[in-house]
C-alpha atoms as a PDB file:
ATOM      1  CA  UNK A   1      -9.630  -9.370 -18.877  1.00  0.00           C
ATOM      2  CA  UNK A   2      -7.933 -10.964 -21.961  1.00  0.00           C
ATOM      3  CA  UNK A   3      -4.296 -10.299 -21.169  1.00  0.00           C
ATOM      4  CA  UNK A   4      -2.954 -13.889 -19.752  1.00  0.00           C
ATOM      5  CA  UNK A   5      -0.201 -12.192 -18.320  1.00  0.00           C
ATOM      6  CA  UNK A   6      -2.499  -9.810 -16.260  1.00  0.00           C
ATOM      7  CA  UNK A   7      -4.723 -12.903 -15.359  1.00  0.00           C
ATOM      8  CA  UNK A   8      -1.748 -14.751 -14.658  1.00  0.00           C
ATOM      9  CA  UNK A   9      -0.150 -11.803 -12.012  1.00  0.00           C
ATOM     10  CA  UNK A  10      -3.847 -11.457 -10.904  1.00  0.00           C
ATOM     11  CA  UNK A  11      -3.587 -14.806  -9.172  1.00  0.00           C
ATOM     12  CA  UNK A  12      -0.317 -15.136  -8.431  1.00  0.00           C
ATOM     13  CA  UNK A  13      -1.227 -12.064  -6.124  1.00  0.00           C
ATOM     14  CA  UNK A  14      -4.042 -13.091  -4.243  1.00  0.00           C
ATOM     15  CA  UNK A  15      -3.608 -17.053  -2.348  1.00  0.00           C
ATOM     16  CA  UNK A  16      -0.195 -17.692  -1.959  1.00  0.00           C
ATOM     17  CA  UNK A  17      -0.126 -18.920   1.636  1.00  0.00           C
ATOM     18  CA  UNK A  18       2.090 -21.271   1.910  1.00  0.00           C
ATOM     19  CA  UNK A  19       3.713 -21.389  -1.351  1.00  0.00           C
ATOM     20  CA  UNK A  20       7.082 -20.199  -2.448  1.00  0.00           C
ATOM     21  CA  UNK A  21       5.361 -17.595  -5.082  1.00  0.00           C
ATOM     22  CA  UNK A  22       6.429 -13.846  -5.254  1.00  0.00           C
ATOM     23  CA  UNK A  23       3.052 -11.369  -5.362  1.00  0.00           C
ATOM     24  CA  UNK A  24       3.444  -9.265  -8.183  1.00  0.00           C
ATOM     25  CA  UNK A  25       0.875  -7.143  -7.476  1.00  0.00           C
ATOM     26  CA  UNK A  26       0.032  -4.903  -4.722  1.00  0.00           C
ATOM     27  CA  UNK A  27      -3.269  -5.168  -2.688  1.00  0.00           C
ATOM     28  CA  UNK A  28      -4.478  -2.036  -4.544  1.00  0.00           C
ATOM     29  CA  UNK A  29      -3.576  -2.815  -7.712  1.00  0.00           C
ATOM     30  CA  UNK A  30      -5.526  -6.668  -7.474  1.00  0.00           C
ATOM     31  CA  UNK A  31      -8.521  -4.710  -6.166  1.00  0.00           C
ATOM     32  CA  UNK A  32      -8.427  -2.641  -9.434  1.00  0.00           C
ATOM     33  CA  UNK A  33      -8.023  -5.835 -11.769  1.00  0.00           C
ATOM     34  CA  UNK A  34     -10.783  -7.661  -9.575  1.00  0.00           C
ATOM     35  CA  UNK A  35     -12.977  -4.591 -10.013  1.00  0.00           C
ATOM     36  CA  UNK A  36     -11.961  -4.524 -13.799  1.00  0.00           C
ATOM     37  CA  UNK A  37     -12.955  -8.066 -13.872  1.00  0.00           C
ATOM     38  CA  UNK A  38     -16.613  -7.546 -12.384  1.00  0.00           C
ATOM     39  CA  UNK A  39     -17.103  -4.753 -14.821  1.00  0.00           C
ATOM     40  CA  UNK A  40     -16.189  -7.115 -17.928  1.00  0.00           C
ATOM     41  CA  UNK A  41     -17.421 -10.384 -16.606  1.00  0.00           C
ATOM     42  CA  UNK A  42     -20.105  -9.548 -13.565  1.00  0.00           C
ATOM     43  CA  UNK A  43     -19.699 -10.844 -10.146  1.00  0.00           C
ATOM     44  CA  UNK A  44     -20.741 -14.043 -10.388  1.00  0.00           C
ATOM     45  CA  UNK A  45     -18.819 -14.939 -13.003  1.00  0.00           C
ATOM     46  CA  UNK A  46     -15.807 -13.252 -11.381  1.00  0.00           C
ATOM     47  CA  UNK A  47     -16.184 -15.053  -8.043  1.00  0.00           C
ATOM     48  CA  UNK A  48     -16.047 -18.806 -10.146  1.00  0.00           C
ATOM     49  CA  UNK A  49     -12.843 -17.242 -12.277  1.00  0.00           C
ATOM     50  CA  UNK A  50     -11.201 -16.475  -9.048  1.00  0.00           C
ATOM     51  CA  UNK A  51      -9.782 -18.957  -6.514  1.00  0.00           C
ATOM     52  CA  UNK A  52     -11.457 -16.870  -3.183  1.00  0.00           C
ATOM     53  CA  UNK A  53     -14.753 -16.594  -1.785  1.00  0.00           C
ATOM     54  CA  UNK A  54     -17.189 -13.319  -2.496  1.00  0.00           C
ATOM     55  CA  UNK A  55     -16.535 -12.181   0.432  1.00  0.00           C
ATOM     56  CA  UNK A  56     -12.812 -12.005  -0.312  1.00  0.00           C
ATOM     57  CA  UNK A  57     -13.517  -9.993  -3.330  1.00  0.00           C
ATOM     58  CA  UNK A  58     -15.818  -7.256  -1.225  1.00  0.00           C
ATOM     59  CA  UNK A  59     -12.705  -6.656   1.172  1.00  0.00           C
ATOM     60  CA  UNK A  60     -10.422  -6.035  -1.938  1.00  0.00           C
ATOM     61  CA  UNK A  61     -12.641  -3.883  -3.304  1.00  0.00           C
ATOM     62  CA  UNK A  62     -13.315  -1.917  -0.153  1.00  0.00           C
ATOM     63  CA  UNK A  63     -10.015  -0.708  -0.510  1.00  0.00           C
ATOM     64  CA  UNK A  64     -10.777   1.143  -3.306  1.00  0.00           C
ATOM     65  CA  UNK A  65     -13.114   3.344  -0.877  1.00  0.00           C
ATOM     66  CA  UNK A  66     -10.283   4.865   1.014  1.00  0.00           C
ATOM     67  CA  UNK A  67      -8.867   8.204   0.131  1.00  0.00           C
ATOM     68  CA  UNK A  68      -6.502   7.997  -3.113  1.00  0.00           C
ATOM     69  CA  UNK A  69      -3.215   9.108  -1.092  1.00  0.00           C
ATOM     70  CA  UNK A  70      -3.337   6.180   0.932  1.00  0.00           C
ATOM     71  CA  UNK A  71      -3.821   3.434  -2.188  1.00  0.00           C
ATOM     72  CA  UNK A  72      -0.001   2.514  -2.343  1.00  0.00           C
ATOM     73  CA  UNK A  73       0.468   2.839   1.447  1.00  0.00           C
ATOM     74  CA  UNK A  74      -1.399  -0.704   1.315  1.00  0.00           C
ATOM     75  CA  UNK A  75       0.789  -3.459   2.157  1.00  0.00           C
ATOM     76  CA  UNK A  76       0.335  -7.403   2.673  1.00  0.00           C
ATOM     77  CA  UNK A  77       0.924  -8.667   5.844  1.00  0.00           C
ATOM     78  CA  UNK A  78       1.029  -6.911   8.920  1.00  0.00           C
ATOM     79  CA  UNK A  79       1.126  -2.944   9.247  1.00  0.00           C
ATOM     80  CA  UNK A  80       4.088  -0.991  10.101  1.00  0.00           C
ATOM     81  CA  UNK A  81       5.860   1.926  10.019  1.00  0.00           C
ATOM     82  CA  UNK A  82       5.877   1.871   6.217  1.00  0.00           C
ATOM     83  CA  UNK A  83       2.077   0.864   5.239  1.00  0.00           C
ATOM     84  CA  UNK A  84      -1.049  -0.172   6.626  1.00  0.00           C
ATOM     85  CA  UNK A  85      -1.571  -4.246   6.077  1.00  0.00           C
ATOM     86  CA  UNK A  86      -4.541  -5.553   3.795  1.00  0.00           C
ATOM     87  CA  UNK A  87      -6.489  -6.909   6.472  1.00  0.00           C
ATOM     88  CA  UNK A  88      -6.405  -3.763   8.531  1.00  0.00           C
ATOM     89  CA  UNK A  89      -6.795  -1.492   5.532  1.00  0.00           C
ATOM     90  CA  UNK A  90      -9.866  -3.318   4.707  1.00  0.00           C
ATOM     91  CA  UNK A  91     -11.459  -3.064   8.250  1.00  0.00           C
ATOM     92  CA  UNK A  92     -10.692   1.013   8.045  1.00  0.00           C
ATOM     93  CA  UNK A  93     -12.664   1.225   4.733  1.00  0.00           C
ATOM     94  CA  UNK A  94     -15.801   0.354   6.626  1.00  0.00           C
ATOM     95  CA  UNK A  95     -15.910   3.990   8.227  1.00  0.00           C
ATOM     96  CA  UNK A  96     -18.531   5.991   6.558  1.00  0.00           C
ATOM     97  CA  UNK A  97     -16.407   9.262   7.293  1.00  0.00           C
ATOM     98  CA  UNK A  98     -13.228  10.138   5.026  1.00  0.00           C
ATOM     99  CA  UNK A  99     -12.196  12.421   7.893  1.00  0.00           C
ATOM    100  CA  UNK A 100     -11.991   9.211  10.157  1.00  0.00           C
ATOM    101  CA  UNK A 101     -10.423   7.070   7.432  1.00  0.00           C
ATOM    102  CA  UNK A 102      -7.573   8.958   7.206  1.00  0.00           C
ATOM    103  CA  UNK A 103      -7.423   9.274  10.949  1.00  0.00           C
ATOM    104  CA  UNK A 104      -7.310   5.803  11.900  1.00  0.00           C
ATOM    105  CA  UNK A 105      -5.126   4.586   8.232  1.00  0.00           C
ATOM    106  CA  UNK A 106      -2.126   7.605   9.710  1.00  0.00           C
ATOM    107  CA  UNK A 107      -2.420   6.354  13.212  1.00  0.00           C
ATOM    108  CA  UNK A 108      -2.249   2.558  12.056  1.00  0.00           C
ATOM    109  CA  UNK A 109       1.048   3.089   9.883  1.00  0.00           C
ATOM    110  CA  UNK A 110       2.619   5.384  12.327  1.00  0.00           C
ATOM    111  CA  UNK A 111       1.973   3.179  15.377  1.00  0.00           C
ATOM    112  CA  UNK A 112       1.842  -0.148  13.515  1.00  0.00           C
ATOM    113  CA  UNK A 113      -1.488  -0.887  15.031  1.00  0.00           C
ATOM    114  CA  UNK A 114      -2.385  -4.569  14.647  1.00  0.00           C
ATOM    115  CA  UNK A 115      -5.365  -5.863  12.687  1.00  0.00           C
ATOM    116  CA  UNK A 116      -7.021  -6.757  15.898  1.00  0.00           C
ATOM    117  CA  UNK A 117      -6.525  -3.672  17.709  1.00  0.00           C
ATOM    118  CA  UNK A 118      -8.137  -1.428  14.785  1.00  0.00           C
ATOM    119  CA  UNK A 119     -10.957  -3.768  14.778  1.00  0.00           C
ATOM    120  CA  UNK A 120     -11.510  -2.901  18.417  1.00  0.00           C
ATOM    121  CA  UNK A 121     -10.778   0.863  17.885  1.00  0.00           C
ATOM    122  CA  UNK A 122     -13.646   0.701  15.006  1.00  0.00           C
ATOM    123  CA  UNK A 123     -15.794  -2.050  17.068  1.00  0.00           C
ATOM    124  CA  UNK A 124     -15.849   0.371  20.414  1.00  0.00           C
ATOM    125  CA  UNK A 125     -16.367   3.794  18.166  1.00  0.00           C
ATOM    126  CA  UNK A 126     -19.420   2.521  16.136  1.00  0.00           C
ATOM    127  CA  UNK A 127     -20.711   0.803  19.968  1.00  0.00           C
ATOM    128  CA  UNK A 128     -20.446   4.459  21.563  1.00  0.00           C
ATOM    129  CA  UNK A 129     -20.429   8.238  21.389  1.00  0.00           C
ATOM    130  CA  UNK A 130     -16.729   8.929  21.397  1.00  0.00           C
ATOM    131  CA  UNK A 131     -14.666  10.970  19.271  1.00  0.00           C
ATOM    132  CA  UNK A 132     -12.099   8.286  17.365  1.00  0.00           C
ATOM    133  CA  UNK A 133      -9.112  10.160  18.086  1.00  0.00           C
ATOM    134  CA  UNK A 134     -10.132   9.209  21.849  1.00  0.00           C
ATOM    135  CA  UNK A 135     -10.844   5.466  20.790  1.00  0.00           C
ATOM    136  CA  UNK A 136      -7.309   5.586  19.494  1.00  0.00           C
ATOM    137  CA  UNK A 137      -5.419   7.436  21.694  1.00  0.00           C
ATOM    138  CA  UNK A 138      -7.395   4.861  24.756  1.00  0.00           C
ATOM    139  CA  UNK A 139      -5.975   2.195  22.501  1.00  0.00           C
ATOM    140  CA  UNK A 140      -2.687   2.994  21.899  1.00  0.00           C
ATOM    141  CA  UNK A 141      -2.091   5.331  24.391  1.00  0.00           C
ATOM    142  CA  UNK A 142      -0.745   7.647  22.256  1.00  0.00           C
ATOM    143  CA  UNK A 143      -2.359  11.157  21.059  1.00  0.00           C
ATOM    144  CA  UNK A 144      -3.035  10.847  17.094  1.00  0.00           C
ATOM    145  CA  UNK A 145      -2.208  13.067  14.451  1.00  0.00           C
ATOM    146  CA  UNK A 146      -3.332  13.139  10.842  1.00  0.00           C
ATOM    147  CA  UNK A 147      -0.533  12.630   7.798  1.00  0.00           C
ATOM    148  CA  UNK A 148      -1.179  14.852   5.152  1.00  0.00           C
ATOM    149  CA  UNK A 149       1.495  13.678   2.908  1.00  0.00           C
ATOM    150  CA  UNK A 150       0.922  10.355  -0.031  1.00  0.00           C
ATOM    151  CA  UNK A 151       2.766   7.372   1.288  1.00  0.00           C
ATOM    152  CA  UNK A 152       4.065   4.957  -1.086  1.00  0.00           C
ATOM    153  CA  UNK A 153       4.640   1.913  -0.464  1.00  0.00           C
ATOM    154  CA  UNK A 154       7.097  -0.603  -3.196  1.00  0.00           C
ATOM    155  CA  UNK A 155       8.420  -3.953  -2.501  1.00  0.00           C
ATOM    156  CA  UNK A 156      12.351  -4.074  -3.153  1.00  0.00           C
ATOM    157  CA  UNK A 157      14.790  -7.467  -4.035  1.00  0.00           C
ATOM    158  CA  UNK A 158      17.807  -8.611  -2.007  1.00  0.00           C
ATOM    159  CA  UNK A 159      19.791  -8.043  -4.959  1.00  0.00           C
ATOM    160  CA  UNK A 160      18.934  -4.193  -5.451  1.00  0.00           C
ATOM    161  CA  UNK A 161      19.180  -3.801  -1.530  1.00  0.00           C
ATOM    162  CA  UNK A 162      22.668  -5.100  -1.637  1.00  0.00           C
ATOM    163  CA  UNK A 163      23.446  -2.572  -5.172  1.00  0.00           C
ATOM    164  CA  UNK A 164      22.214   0.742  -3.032  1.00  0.00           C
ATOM    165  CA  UNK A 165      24.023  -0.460  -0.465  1.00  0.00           C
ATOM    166  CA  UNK A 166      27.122  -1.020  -2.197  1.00  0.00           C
ATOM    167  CA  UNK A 167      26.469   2.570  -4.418  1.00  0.00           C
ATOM    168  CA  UNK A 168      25.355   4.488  -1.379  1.00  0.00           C
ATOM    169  CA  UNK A 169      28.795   3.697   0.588  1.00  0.00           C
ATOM    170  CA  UNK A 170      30.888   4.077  -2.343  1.00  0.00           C
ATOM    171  CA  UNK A 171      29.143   7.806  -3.358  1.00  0.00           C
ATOM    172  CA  UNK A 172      29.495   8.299   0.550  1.00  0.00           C
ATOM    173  CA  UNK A 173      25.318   8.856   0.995  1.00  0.00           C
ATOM    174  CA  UNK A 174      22.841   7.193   3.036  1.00  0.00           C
ATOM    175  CA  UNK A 175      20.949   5.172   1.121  1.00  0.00           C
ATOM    176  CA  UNK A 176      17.820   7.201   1.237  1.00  0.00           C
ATOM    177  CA  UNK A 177      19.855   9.819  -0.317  1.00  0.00           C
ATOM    178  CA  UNK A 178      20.860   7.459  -2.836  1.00  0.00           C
ATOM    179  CA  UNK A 179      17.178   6.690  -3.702  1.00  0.00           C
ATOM    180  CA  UNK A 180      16.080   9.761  -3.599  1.00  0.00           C
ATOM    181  CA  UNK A 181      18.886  10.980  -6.066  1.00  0.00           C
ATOM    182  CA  UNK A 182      17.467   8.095  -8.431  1.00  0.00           C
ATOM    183  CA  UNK A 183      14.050   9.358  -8.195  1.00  0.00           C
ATOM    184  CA  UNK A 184      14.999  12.769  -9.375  1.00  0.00           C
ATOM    185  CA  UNK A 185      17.000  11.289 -12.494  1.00  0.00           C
ATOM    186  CA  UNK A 186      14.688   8.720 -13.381  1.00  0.00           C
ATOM    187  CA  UNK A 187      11.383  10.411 -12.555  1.00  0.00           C
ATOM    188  CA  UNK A 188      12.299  14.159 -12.306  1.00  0.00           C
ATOM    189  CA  UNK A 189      10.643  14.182  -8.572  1.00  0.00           C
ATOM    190  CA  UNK A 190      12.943  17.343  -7.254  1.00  0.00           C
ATOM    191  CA  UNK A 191      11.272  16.909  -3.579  1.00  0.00           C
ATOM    192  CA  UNK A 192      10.377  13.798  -1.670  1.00  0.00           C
ATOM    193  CA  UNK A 193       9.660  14.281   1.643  1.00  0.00           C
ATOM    194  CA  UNK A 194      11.321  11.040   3.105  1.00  0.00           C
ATOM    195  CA  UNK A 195      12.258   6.999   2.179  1.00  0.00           C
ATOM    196  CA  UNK A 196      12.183   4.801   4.857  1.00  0.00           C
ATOM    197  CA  UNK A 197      13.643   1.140   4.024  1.00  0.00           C
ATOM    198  CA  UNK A 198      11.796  -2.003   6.008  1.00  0.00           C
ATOM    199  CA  UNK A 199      12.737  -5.253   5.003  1.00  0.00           C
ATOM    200  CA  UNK A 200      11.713  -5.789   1.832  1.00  0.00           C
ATOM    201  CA  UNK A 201       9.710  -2.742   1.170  1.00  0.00           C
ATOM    202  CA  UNK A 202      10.640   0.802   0.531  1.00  0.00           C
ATOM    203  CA  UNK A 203       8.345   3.623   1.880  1.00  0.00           C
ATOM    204  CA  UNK A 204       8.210   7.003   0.204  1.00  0.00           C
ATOM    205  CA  UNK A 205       6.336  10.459   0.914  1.00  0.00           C
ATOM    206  CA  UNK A 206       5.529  12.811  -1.375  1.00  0.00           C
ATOM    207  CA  UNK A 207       3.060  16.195  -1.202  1.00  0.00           C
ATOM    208  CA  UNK A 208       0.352  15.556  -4.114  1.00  0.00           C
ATOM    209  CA  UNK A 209       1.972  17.604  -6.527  1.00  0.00           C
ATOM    210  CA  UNK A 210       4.537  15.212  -6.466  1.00  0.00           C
ATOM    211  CA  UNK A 211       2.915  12.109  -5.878  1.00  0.00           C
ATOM    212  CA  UNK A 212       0.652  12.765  -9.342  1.00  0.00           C
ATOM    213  CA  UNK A 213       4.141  12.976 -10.824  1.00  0.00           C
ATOM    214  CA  UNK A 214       5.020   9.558  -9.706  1.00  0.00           C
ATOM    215  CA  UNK A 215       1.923   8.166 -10.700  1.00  0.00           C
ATOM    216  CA  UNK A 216       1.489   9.267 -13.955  1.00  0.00           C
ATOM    217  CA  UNK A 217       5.752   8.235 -14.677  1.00  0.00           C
ATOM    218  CA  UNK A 218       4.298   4.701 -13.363  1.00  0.00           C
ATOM    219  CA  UNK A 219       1.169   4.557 -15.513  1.00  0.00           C
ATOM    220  CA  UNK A 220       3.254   5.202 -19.085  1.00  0.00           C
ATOM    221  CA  UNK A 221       6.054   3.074 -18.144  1.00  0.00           C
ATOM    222  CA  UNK A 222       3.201   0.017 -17.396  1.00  0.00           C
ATOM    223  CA  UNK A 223       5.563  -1.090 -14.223  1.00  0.00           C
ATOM    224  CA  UNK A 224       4.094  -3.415 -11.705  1.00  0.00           C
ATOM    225  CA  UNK A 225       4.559  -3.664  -7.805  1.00  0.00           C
ATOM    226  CA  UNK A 226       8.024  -5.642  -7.718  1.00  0.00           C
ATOM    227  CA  UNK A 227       8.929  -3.984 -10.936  1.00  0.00           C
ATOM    228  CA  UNK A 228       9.371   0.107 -10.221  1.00  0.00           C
ATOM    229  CA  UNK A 229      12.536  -0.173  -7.328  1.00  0.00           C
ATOM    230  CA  UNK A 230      14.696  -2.344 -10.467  1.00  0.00           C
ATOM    231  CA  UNK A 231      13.712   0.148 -12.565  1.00  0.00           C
ATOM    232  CA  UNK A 232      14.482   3.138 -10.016  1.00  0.00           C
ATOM    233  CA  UNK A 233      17.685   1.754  -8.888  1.00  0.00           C
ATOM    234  CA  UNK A 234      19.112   0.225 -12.754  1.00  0.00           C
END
């Protein structure tokens, strides 16, 4: 990794408790420059580069493990109705089964399962024979169901929440409608199946067709995490 700036946004991203620094990176995105890193430099030299343990580094990359549509559904902190948070994310990539996976990473964004609560959903389904979706549902006491569609996950700034606010009421829209009607113009996405605005994230689902779209508009525009809503919204 010879781009400073990368380096730079690499850190920035990973130990920030209790600092006033912004992460400019996503938890999927530092497990893909960690990962880059190891394949450049090797682990050991990665794990004296970076301020965390090795043990730190094997939960980011776990997260690459998990299927691809959930990658930018991966949010720091705690999980909600938006994303699934790092820590829990990481404990879900432990299940051999992609099946499961994507079981337990829909039911833990839908129902904002806590970290501690899908460790004892995965803790009591490796100790016994019991289908997950009963571990869950014994759990959370709630029946699960599987999300086909790619969630995406972006951060968003008080500034550009108070601009689509401001726009959406003067174009007389919702503000989802608003975003959405950005992502068309900007990205040429014709179909997004919903935006949901927590805090300071925004979550959006596509179907794969248009998900790849979003992606790949991402990629060759090089934005980062707390980069593509300014660039959505502008």
């Amino acid at each position: 990794m010879t781009d400073n700036t990368e380096y730079a946004n690499l850190l920035s991203s990973i130990k920030i408790a209790h600092t006033n620094l912004k992460r400019v990176l996503s938890p999927i995105q530092v497990a893909h420059q960690i990962q880059r890193l190891i394949d450049e430099e090797g682990l050991e030299t990665t794990s004296v580069i970076l301020p965390i343990t090795k043990d730190h580094i094997a939960t980011f990359i776990r997260l690459l493990t998990l299927p691809k549509e959930y990658h930018d559904a991966i949010i720091w902190g705690k999980s909600n109705s938006l994303g699934v948070g790092f820590s829990a994310a990481s404990y879900i990539s432990k299940l051999n089964d992609e099946k499961e996976q994507r079981l337990l990473f829909s039911e833990a964004s839908k129902q904002s399962i806590s970290e501690k609560d899908v460790l004892e959903i995965i803790s009591f389904y490796k100790k016994h024979n019991v289908p997950l979706k009963d571990v869950i549902e014994k759990t959370t006491s709630a029946r699960p169901n599987i999300i086909n569609e790619y969630l995406v996950v972006i951060s968003i700034s008080l500034h550009t929440q108070a601009k689509i606010e401001q726009d959406s009421q003067m174009m007389k829209i919702t503000p989802s409608e608003l975003f959405k009607k950005h992502l068309k113009d900007k990205f040429e996405i014709m179909d997004v199946k919903d935006v949901q605005f927590k805090g300071n994230n925004i979550g959006i689902m596509f179907d794969e067709a248009e998900y790849k779209k979003y992606k790949q508009k991402i990629s060759s525009l090089g934005l980062e995490y707390d980069e593509i809503t300014d660039h959505i919204i502008q």
